[in-house]
Protein backbone atom coordinates (compact mmCIF):
# COMPACT_ATOMS: atom_id res chain seq x y z
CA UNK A 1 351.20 90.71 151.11
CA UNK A 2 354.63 89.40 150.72
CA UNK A 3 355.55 88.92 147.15
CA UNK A 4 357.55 86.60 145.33
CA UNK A 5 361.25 87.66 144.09
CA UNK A 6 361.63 84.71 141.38
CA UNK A 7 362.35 85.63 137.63
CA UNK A 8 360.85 83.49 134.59
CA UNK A 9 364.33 81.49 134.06
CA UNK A 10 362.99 80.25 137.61
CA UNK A 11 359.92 77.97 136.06
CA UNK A 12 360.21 74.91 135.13
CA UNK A 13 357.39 72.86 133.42
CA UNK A 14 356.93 69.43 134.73
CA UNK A 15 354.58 67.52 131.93
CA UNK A 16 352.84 64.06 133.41
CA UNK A 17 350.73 62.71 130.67
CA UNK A 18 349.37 60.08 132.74
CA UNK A 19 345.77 58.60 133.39
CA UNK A 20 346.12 55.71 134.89
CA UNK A 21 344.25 57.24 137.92
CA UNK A 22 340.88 58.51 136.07
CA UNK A 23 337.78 57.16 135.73
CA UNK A 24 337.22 58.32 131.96
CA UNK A 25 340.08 57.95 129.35
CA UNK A 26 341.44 60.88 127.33
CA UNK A 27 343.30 63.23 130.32
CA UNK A 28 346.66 61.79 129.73
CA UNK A 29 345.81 63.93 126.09
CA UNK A 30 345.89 66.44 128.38
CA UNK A 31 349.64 68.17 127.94
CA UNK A 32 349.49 67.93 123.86
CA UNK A 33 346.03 69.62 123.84
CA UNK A 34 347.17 72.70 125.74
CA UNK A 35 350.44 72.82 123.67
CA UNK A 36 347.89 72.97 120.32
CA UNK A 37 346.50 75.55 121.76
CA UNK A 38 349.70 77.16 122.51
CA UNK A 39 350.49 76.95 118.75
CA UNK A 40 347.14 78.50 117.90
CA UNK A 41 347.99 80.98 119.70
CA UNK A 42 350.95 81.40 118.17
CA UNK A 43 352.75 81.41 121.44
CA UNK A 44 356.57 80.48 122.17
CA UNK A 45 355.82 79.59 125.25
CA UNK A 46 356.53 75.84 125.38
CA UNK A 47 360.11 76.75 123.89
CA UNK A 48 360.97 79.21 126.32
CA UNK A 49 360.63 77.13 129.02
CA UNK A 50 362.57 73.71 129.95
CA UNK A 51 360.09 70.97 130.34
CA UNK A 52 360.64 67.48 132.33
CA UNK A 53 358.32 64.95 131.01
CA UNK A 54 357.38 62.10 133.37
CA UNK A 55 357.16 58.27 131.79
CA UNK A 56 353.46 57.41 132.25
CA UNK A 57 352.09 53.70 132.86
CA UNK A 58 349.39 53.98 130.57
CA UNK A 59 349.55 51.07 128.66
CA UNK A 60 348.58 49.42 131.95
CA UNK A 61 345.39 50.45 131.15
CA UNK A 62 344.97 47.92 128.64
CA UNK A 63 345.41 44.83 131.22
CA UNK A 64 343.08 43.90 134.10
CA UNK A 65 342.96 47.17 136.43
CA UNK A 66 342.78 44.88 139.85
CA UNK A 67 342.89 45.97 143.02
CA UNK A 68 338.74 46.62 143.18
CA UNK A 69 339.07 49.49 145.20
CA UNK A 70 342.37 51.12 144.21
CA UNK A 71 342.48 50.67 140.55
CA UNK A 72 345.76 50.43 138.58
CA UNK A 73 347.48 51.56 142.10
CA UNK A 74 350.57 49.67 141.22
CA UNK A 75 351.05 52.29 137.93
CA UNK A 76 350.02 55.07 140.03
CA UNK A 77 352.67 54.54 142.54
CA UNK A 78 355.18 54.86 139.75
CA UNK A 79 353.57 57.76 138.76
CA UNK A 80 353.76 59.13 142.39
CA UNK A 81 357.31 58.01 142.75
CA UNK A 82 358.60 60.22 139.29
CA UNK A 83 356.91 63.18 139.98
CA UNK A 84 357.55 63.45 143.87
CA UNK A 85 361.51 62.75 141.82
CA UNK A 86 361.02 65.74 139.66
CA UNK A 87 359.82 67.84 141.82
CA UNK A 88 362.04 67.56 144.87
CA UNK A 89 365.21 67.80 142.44
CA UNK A 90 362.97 71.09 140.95
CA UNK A 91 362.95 72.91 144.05
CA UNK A 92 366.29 72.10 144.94
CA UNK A 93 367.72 73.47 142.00
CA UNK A 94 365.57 76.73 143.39
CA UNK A 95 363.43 76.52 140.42
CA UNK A 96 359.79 76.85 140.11
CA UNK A 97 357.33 73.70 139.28
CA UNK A 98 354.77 74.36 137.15
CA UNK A 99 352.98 71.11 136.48
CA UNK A 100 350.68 70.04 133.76
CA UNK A 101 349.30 66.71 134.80
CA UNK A 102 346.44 64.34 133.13
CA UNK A 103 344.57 63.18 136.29
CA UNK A 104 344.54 64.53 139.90
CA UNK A 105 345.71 61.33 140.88
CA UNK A 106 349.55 62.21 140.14
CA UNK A 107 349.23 65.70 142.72
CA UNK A 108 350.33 62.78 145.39
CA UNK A 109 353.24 63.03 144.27
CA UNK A 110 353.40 66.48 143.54
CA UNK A 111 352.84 66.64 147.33
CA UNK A 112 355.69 64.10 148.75
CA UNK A 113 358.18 66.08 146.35
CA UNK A 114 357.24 68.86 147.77
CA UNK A 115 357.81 67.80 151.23
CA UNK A 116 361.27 66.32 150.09
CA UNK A 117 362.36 69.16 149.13
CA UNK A 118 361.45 70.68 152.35
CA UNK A 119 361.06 68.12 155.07
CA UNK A 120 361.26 70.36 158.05
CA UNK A 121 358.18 72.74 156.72
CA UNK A 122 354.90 73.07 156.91
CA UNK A 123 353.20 72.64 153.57
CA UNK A 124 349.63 74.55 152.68
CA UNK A 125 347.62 73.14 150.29
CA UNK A 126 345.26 75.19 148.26
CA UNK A 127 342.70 72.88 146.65
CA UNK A 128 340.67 74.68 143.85
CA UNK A 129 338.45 72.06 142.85
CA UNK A 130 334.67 70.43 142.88
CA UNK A 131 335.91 67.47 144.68
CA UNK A 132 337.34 66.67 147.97
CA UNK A 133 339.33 63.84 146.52
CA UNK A 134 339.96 62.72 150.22
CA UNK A 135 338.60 59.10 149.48
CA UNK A 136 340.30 56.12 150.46
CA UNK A 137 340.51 52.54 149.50
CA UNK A 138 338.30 51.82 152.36
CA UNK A 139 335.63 54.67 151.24
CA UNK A 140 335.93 54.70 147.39
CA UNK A 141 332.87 54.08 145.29
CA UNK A 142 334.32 53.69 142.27
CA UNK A 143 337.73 52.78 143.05
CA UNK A 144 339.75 55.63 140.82
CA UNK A 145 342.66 56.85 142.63
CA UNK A 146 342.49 60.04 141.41
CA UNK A 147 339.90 61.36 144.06
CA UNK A 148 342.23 59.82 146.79
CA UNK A 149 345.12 62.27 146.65
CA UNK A 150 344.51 64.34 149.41
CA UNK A 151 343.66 61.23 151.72
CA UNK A 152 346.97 59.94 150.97
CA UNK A 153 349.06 63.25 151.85
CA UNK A 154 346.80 62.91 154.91
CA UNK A 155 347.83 59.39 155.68
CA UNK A 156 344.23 59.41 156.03
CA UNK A 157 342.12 55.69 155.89
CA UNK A 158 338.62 57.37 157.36
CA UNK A 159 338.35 53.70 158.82
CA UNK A 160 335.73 55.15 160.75
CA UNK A 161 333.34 55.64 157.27
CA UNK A 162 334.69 51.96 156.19
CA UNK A 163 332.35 50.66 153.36
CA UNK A 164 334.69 48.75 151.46
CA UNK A 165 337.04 45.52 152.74
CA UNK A 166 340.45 45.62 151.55
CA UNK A 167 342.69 41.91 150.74
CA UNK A 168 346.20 42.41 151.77
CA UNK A 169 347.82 43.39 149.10
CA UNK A 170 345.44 46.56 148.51
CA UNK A 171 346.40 47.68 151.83
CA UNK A 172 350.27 46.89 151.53
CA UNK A 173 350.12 48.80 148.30
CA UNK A 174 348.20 51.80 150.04
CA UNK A 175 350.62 51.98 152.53
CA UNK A 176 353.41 52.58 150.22
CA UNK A 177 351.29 55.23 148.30
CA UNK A 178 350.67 57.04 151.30
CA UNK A 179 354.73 56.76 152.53
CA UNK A 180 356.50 57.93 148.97
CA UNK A 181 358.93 60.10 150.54
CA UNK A 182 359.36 58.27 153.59
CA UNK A 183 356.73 60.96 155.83
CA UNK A 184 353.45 60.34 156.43
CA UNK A 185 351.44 62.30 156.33
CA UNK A 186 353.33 64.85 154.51
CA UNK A 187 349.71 67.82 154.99
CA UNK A 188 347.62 68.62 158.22
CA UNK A 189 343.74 69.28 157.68
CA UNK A 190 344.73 72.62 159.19
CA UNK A 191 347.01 73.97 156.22
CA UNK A 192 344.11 72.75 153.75
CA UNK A 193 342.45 75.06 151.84
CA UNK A 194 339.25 73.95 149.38
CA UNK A 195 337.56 76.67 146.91
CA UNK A 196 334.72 75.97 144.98
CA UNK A 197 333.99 72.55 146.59
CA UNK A 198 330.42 71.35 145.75
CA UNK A 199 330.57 67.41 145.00
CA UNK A 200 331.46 65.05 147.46
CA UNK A 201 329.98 61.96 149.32
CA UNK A 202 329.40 61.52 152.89
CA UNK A 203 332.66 59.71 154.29
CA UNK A 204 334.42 62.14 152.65
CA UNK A 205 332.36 65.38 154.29
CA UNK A 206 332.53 63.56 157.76
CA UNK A 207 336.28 64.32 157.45
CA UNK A 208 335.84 67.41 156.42
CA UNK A 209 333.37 68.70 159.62
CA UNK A 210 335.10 66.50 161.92
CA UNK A 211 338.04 67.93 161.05
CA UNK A 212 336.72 71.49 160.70
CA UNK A 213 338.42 72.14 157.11
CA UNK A 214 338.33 75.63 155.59
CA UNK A 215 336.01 75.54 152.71
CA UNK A 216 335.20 78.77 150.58
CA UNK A 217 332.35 77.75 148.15
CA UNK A 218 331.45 79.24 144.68
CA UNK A 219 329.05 81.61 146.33
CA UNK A 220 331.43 82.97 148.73
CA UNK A 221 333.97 83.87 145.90
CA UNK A 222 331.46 85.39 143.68
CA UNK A 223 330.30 87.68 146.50
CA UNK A 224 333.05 88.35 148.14
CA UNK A 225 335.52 88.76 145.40
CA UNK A 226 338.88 87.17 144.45
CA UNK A 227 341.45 89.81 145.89
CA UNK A 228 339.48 89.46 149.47
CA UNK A 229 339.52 86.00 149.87
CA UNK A 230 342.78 85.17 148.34
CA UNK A 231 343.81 87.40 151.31
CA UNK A 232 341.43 85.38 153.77
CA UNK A 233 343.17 82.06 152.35
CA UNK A 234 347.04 83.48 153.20
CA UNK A 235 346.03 84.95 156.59
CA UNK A 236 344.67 81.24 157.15
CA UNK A 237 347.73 79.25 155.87
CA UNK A 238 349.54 82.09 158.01
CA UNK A 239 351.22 79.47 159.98
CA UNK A 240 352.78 77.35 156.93
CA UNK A 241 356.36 77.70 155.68
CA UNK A 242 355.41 76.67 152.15
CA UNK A 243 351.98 77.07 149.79
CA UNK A 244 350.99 74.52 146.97
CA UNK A 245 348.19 75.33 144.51
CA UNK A 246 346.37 72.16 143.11
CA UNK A 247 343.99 73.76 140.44
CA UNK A 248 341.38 71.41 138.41
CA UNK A 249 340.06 72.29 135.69
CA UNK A 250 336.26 71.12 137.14
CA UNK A 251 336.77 73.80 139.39
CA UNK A 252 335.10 76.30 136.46
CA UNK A 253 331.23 75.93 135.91
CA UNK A 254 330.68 73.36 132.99
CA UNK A 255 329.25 75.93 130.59
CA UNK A 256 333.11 76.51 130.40
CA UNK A 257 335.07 73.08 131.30
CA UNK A 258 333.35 70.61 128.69
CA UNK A 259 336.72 69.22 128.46
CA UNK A 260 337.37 67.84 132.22
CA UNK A 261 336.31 64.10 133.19
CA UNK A 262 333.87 65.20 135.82
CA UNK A 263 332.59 68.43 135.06
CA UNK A 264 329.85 70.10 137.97
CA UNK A 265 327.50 72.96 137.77
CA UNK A 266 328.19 75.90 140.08
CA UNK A 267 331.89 76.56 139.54
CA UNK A 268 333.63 79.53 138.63
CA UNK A 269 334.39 80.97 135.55
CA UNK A 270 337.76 81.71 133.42
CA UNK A 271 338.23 85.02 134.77
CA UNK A 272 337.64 84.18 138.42
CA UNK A 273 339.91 81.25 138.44
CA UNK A 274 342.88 83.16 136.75
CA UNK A 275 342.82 86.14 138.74
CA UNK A 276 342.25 83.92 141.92
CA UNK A 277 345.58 81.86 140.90
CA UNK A 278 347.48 85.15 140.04
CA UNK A 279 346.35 86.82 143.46
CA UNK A 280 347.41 83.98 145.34
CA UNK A 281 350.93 83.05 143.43
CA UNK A 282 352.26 86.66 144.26
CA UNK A 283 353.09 85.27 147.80
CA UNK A 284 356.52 83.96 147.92
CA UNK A 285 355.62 80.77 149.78
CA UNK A 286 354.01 79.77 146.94
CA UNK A 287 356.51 76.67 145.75
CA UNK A 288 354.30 74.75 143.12
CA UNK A 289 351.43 74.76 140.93
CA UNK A 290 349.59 72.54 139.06
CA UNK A 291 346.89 72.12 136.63
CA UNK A 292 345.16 69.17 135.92
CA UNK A 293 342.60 67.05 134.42
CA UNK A 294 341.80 68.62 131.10
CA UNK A 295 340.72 65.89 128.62
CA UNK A 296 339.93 66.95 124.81
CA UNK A 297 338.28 63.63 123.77
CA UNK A 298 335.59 65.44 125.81
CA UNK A 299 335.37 68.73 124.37
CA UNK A 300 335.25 70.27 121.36
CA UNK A 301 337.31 72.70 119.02
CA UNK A 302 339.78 72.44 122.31
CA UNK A 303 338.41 75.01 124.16
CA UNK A 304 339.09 73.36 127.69
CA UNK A 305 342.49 73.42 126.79
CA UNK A 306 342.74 77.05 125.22
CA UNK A 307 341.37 78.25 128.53
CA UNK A 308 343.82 76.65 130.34
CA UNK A 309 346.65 77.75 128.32
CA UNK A 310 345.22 81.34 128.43
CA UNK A 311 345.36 81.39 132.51
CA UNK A 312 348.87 79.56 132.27
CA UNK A 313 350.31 82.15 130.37
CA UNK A 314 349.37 84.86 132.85
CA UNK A 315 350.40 83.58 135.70
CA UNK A 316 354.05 83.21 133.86
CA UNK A 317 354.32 86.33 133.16
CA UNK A 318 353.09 86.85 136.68
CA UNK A 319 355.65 85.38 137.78
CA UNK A 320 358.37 86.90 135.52
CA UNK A 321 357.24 90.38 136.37
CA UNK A 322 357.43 90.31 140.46
């Protein structure tokens, strides 16, 4: 396994206390809950390294959400447009992005940063969560843009699983999600990677056969262990110049993520997912990480956000140390 050679002055925290693409308020909360538990910890780790906040949209959550099918995407687009911003000018400062973000909604734009950074490469995407968030507009039950993410690095529609009829200006506004960064689509079902998938509907797992994406379910993990398939999942993004990680918090069973918006049985636990992260961030085409959707108006005594901090600070000094 090749191994990273960046030093801890290389991360850079990249804070997006946005929600504007969740279903269930309280994620944009997100950021400050972790940092609490930072303090209880009695940690300096939110000192020692630079953050970049992003400007969220949130008070456009108090107006009319319109756009039936793609909810608030007008704020999300602004969302997608500052982060793909910090990001890009992150990497091209050859630092490293470590990204705390309310909803999954903003990893869009985590995405077309990346790819701005580094047009001419092939981006992996490592998905560690319940959901396939490959929805669109034209698919969506519920009309929350943060389980359409994926479909719009794919400059995916699924037209083909159509339940929903767009009016124009949905689908003029979907089209400029989908371009932020001027390339679409900025991912390739091949370079996708999903672990601990388990809750998804059927337009979205007619993508997923059709397009024969690599899926490693709770099970697998558990039996097969985290150092085995974290090597599996780099021998299968062999081809791809660059690695993102995408990690939800829902991706850990619920008896352990209280504090997420849509928590689902059969996940892994706090130990699997750390150790799976700091297997797979030793590789040096690992550019980005992100954690996302932890919401303390759900939990209690902040325990969601205490485990996330405790897995964050590892893979720092994972980072720092190879």
């Amino acid at each position: 396994m090749t191994v990273r050679k960046n030093t801890s002055k290389n991360i850079r925290l990249i804070e997006v206390p946005s929600e504007v693409g969740a279903g269930t308020r309280g994620a944009s909360l997100g950021v400050e809950a972790i940092k609490i538990a930072a303090l209880d910890f009695r940690s300096q780790f939110f000192k020692k390294y630079k953050s970049i906040v992003i400007p969220n949209d949130n008070a456009a959550l108090f107006g009319n959400p319109g756009n039936r099918y793609a909810k608030h995407i007008r704020s999300v687009l602004k969302i997608y447009e500052r982060v793909a911003a910090a990001v890009r000018d992150t990497l091209r400062d050859s630092r490293f992005p470590l990204i705390l973000s309310g909803d999954h909604s903003s990893s869009g734009g985590t995405i077309a940063g990346i790819k701005m950074a580094y047009p001419e490469s092939r981006l992996g995407v490592i998905w560690i969560d319940a959901h396939a968030d490959l929805h669109s507009p034209y698919t969506t039950p519920s009309g929350n843009l943060h389980g359409m993410p994926l479909a719009a690095a794919l400059n995916e529609d699924n037209i083909e699983e159509k339940v929903n009829d767009l009016d124009y200006e949905t689908i003029e506004l979907w089209e400029l999600l989908k371009g932020v960064g001027d390339i679409a689509p900025k991912i390739d079902y091949r370079d996708l990677v999903y672990v601990t998938l388990r809750d998804f509907e059927e337009q979205e797992n007619a993508l997923i056969k059709a397009h024969k994406v690599k899926v490693i379910s709770t099970n697998e993990l558990k039996k097969t262990g985290v150092t085995k398939i974290s090597r599996e999942i780099l021998k299968y993004l062999a081809a791809c110049d660059k690695i993102y990680i995408s990690f939800d918090m829902d991706a850990m069973d619920p008896t352990v993520s209280r504090g997420t918006g849509t928590p689902v049985k059969g996940g892994i636990n706090e130990r699997e997912a750390a150790d799976l992260i700091l297997e797979l961030i030793q590789n040096e085409r690992v550019c980005c990480l992100e954690f996302t959707e932890v919401n303390p108006t759900l939990d209690s005594e902040n325990v969601m956000a205490e485990t996330a901090f405790e897995i964050l600070q590892k893979v720092a000094r994972q980072v720092e140390i190879i």
